[in-house]
PDB file of N, CA and C in Angstrom:
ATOM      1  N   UNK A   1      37.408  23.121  14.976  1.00  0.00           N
ATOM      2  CA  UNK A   1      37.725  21.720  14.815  1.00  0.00           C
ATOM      3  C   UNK A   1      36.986  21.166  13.604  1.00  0.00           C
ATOM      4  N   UNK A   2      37.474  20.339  12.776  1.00  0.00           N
ATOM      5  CA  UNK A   2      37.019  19.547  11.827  1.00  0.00           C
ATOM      6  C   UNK A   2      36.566  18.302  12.345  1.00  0.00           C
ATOM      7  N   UNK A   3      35.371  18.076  12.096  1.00  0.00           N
ATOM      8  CA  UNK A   3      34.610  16.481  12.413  1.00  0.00           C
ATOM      9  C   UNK A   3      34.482  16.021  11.541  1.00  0.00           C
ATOM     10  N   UNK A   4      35.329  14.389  11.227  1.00  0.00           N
ATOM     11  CA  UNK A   4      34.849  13.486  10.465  1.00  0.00           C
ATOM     12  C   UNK A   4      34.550  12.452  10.761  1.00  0.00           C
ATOM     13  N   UNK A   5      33.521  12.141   9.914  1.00  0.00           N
ATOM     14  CA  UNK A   5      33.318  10.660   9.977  1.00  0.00           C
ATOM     15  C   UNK A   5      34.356   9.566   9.249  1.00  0.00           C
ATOM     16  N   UNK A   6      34.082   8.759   9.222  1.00  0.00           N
ATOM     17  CA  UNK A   6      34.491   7.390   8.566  1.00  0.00           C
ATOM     18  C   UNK A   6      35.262   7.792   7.071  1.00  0.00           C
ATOM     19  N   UNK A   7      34.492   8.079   6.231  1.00  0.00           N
ATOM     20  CA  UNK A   7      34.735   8.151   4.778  1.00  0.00           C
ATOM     21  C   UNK A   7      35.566   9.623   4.896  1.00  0.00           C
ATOM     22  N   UNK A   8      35.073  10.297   5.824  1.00  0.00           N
ATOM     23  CA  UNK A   8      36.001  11.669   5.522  1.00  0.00           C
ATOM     24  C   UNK A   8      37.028  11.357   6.158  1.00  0.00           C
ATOM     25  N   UNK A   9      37.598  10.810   6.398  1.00  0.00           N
ATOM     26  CA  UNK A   9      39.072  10.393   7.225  1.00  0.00           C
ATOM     27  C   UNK A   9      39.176   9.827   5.877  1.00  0.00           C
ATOM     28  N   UNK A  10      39.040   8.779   5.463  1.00  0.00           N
ATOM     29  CA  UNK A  10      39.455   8.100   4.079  1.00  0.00           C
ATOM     30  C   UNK A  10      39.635   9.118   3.237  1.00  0.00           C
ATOM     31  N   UNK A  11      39.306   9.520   2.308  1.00  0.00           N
ATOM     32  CA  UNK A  11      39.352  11.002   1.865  1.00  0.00           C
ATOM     33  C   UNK A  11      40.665  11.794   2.008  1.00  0.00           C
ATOM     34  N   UNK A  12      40.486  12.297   3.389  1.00  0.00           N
ATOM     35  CA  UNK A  12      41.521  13.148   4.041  1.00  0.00           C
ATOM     36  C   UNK A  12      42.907  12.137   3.252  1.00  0.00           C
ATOM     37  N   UNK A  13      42.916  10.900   4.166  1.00  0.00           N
ATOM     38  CA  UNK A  13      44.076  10.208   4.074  1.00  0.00           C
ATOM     39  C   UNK A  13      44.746  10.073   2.522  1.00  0.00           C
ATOM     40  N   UNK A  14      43.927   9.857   1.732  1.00  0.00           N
ATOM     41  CA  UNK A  14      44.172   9.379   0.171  1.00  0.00           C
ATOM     42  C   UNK A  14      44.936  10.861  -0.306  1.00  0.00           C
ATOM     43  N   UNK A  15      44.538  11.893  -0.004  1.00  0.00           N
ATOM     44  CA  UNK A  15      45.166  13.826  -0.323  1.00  0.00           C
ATOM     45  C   UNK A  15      45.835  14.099   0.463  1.00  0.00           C
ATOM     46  N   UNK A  16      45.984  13.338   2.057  1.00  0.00           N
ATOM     47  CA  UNK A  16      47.350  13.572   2.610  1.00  0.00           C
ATOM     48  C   UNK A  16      48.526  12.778   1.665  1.00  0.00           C
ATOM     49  N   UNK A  17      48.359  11.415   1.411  1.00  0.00           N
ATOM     50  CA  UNK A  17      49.379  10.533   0.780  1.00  0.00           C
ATOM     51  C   UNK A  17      49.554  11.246  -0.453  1.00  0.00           C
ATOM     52  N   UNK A  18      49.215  12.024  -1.077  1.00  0.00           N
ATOM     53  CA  UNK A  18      49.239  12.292  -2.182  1.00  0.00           C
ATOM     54  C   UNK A  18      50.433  13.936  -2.027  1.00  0.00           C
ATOM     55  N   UNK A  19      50.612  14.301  -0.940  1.00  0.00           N
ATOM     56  CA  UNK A  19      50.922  15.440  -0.341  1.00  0.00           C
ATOM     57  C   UNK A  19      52.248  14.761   0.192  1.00  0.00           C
ATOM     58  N   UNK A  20      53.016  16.160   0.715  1.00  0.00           N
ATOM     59  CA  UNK A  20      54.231  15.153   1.984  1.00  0.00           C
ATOM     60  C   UNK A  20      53.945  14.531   3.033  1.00  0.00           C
ATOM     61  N   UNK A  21      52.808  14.306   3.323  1.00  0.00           N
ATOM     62  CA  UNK A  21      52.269  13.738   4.944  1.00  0.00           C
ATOM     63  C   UNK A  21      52.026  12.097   4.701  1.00  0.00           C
ATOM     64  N   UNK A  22      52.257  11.556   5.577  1.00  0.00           N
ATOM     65  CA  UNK A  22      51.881  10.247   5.411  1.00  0.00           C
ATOM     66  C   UNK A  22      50.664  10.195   6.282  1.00  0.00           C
ATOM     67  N   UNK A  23      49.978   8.974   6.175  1.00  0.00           N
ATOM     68  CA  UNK A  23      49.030   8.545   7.238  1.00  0.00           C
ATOM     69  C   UNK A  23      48.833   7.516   6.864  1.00  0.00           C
ATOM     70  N   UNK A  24      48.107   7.009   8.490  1.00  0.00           N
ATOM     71  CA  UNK A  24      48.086   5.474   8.451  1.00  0.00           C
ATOM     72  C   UNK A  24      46.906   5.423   9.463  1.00  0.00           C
ATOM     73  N   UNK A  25      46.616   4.073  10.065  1.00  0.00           N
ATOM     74  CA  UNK A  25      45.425   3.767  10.811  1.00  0.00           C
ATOM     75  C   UNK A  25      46.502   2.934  11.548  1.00  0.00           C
ATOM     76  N   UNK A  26      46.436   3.274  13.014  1.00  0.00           N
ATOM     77  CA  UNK A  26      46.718   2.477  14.308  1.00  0.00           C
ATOM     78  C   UNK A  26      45.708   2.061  15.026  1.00  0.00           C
ATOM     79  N   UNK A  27      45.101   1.318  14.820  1.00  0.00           N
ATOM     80  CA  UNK A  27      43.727   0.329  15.547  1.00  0.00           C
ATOM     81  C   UNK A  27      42.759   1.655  14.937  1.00  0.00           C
ATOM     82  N   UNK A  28      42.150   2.221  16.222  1.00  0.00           N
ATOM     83  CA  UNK A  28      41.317   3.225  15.451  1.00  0.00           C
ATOM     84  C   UNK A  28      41.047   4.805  15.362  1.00  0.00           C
ATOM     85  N   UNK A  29      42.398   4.800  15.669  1.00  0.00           N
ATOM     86  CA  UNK A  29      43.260   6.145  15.804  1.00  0.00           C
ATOM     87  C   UNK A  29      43.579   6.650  14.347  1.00  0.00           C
ATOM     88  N   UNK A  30      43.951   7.807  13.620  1.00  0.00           N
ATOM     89  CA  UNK A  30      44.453   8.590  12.694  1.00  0.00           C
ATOM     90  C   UNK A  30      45.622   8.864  13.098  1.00  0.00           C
ATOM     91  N   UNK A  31      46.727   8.676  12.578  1.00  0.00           N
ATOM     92  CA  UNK A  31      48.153   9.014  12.436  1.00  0.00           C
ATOM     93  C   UNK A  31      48.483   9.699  11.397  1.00  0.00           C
ATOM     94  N   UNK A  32      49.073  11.395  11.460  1.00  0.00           N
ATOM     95  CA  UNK A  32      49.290  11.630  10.297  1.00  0.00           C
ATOM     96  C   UNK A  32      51.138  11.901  10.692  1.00  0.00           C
ATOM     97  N   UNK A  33      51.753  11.606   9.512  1.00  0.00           N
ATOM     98  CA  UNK A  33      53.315  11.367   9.935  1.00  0.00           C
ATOM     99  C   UNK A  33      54.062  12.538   9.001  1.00  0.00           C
ATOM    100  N   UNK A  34      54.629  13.472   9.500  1.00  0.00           N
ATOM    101  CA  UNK A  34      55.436  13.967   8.543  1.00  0.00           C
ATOM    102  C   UNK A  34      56.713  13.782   8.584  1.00  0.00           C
ATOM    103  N   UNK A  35      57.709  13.483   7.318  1.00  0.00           N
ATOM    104  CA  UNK A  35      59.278  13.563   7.320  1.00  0.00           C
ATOM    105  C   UNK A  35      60.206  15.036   8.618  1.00  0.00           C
ATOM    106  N   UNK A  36      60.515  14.694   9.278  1.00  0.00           N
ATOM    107  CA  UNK A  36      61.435  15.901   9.912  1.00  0.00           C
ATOM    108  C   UNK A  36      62.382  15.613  11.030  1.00  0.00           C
ATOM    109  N   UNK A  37      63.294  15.794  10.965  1.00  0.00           N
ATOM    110  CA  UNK A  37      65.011  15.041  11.429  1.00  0.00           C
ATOM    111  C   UNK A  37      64.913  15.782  12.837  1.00  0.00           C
ATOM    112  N   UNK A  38      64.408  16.477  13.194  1.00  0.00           N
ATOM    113  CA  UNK A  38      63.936  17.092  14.770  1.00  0.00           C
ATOM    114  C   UNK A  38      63.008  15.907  15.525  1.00  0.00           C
ATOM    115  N   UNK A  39      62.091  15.314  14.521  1.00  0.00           N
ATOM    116  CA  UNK A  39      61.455  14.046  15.702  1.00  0.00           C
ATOM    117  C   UNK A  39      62.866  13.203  16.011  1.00  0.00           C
ATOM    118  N   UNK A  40      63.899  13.264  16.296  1.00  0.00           N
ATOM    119  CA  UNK A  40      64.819  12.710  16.780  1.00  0.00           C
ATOM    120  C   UNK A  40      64.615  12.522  18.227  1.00  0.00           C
ATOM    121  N   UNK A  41      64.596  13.709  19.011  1.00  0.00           N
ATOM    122  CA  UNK A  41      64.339  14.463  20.357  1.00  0.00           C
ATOM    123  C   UNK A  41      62.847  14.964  20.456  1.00  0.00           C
ATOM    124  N   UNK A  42      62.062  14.632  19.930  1.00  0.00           N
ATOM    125  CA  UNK A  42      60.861  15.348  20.242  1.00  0.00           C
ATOM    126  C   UNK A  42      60.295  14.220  20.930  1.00  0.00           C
ATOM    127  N   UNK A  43      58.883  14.516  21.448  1.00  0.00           N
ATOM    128  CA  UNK A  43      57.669  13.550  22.310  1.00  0.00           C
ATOM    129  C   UNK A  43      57.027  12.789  21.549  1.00  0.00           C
ATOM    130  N   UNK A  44      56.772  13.375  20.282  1.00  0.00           N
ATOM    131  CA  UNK A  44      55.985  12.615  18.944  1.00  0.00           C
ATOM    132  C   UNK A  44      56.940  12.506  18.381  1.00  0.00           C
ATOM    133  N   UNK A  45      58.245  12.073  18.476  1.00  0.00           N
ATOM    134  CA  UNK A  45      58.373  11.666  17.281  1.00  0.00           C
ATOM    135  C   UNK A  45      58.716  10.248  16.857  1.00  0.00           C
ATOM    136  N   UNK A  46      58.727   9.699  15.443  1.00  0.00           N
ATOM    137  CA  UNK A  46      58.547   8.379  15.171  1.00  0.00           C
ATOM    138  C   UNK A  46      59.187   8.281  14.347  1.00  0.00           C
ATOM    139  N   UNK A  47      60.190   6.764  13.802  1.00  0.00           N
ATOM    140  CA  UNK A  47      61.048   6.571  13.172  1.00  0.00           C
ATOM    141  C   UNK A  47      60.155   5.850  12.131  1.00  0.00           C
ATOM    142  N   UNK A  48      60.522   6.255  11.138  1.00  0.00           N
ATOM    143  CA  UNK A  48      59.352   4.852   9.910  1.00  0.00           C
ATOM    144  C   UNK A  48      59.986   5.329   8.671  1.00  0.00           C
ATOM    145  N   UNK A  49      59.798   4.391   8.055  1.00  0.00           N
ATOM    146  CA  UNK A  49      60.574   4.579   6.383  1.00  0.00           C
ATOM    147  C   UNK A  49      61.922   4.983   6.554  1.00  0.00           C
ATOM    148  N   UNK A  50      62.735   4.527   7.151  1.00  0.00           N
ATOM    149  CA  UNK A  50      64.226   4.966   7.354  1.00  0.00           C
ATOM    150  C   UNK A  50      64.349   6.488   7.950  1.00  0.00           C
ATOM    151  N   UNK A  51      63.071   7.355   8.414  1.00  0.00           N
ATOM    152  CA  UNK A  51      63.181   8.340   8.550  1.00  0.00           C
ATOM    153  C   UNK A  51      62.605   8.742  10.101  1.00  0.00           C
ATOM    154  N   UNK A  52      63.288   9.911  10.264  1.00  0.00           N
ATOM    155  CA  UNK A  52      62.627  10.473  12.008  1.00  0.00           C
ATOM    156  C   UNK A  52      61.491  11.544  11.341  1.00  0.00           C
ATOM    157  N   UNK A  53      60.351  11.360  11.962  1.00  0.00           N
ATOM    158  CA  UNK A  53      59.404  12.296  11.710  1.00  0.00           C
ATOM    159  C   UNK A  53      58.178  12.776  12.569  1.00  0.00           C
ATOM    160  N   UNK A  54      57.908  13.655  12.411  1.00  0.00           N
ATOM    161  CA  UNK A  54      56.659  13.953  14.045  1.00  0.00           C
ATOM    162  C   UNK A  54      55.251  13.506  13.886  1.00  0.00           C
ATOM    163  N   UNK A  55      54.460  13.024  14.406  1.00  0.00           N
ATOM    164  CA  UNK A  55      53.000  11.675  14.218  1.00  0.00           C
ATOM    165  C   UNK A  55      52.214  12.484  15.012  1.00  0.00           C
ATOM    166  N   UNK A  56      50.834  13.076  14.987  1.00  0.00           N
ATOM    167  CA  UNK A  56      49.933  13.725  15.246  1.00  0.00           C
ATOM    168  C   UNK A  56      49.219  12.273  15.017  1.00  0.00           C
ATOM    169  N   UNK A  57      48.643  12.070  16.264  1.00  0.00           N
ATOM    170  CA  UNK A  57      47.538  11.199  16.311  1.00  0.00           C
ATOM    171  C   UNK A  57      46.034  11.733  16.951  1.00  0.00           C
ATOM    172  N   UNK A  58      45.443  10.964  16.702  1.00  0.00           N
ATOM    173  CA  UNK A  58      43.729  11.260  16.518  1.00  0.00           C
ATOM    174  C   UNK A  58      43.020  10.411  16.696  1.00  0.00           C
ATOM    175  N   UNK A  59      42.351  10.412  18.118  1.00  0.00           N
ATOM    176  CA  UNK A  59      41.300   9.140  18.934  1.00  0.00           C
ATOM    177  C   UNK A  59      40.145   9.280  17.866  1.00  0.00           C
ATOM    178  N   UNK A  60      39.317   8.676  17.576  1.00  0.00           N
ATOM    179  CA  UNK A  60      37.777   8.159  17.551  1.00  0.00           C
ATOM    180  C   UNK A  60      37.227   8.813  19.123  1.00  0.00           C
ATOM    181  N   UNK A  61      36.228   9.757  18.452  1.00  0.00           N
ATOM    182  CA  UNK A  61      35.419  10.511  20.067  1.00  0.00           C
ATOM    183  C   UNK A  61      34.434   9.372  19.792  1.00  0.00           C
ATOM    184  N   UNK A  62      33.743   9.424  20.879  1.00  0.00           N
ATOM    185  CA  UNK A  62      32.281   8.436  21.524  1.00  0.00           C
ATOM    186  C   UNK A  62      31.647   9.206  20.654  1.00  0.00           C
ATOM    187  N   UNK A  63      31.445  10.085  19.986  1.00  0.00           N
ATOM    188  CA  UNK A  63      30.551  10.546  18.684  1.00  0.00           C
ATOM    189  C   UNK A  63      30.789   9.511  17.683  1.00  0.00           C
ATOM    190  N   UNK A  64      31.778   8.573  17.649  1.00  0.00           N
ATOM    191  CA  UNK A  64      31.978   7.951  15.882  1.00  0.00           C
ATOM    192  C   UNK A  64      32.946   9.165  15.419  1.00  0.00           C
ATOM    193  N   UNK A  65      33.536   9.962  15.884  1.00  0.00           N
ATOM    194  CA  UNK A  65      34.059  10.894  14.480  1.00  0.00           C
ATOM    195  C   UNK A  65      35.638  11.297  15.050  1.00  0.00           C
ATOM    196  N   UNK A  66      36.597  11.593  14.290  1.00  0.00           N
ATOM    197  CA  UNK A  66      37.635  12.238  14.530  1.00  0.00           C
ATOM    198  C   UNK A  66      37.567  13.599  14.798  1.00  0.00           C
ATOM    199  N   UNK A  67      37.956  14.362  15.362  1.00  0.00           N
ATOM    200  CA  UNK A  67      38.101  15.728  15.730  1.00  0.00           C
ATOM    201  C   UNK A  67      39.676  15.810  15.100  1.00  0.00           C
ATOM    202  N   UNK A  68      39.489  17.184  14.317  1.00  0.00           N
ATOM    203  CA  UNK A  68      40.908  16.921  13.366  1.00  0.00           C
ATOM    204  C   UNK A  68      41.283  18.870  13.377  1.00  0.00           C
ATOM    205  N   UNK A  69      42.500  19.870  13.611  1.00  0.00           N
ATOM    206  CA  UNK A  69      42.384  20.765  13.433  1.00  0.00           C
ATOM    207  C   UNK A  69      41.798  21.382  12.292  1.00  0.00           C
ATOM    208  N   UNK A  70      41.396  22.832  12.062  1.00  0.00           N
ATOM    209  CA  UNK A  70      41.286  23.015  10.953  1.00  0.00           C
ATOM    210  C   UNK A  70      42.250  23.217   9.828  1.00  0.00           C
ATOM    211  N   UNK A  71      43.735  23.617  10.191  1.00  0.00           N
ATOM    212  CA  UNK A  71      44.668  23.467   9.503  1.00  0.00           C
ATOM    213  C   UNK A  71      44.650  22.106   8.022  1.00  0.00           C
ATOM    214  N   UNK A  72      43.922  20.835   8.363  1.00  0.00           N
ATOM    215  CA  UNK A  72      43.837  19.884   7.275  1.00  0.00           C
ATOM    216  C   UNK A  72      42.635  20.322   6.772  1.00  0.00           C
ATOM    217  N   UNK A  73      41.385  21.253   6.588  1.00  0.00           N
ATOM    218  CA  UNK A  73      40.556  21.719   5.402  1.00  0.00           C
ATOM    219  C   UNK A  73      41.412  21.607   4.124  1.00  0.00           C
ATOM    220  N   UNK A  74      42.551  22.287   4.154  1.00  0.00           N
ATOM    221  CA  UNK A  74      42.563  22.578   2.577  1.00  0.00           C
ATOM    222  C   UNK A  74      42.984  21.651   1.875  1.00  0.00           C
ATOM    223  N   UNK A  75      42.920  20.461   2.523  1.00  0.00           N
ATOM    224  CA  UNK A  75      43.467  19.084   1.902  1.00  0.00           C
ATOM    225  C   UNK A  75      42.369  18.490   0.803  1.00  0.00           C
ATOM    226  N   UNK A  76      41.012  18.834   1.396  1.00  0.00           N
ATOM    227  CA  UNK A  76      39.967  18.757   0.578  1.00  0.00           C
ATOM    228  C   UNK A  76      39.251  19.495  -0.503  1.00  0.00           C
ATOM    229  N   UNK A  77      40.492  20.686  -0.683  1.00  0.00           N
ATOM    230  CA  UNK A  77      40.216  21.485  -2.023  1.00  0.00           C
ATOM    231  C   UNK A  77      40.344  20.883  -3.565  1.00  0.00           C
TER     232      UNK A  77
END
């Protein structure tokens, strides 16, 4: 698992947007959104920007930090 704090979520987010992923902040959750016409029928999925796409969200632990897979490391290369 990847732990971030505060600024490393900011970070993350600015090289996701910069990438195909969107993200956003829902109160104080991490949303990362990708384009894909299957979130039609899926559990996650979410309509935004005229588009269906699947939303991986991410609580704030009682640590202060996001717990994030490691799959998003290489965002910070």
């Amino acid at each position: 698992m990847l732990h971030l704090y505060e600024n490393g979520v900011e970070i993350l987010r600015k090289k996701l947007n910069e990438k195909k992923l969107e993200s956003y902040w829902e109160n104080y959750n991490l949303i990362i959104w990708k384009k894909d016409s299957g979130g039609f029928s899926n559990t996650k999925g979410v309509y935004r920007n005229n588009n269906w796409g699947i939303a991986h969200e991410f609580s704030v632990t009682s640590k202060g930090t996001w717990e994030l897979p490691l799959k998003y490391v290489r965002y910070f290369k």
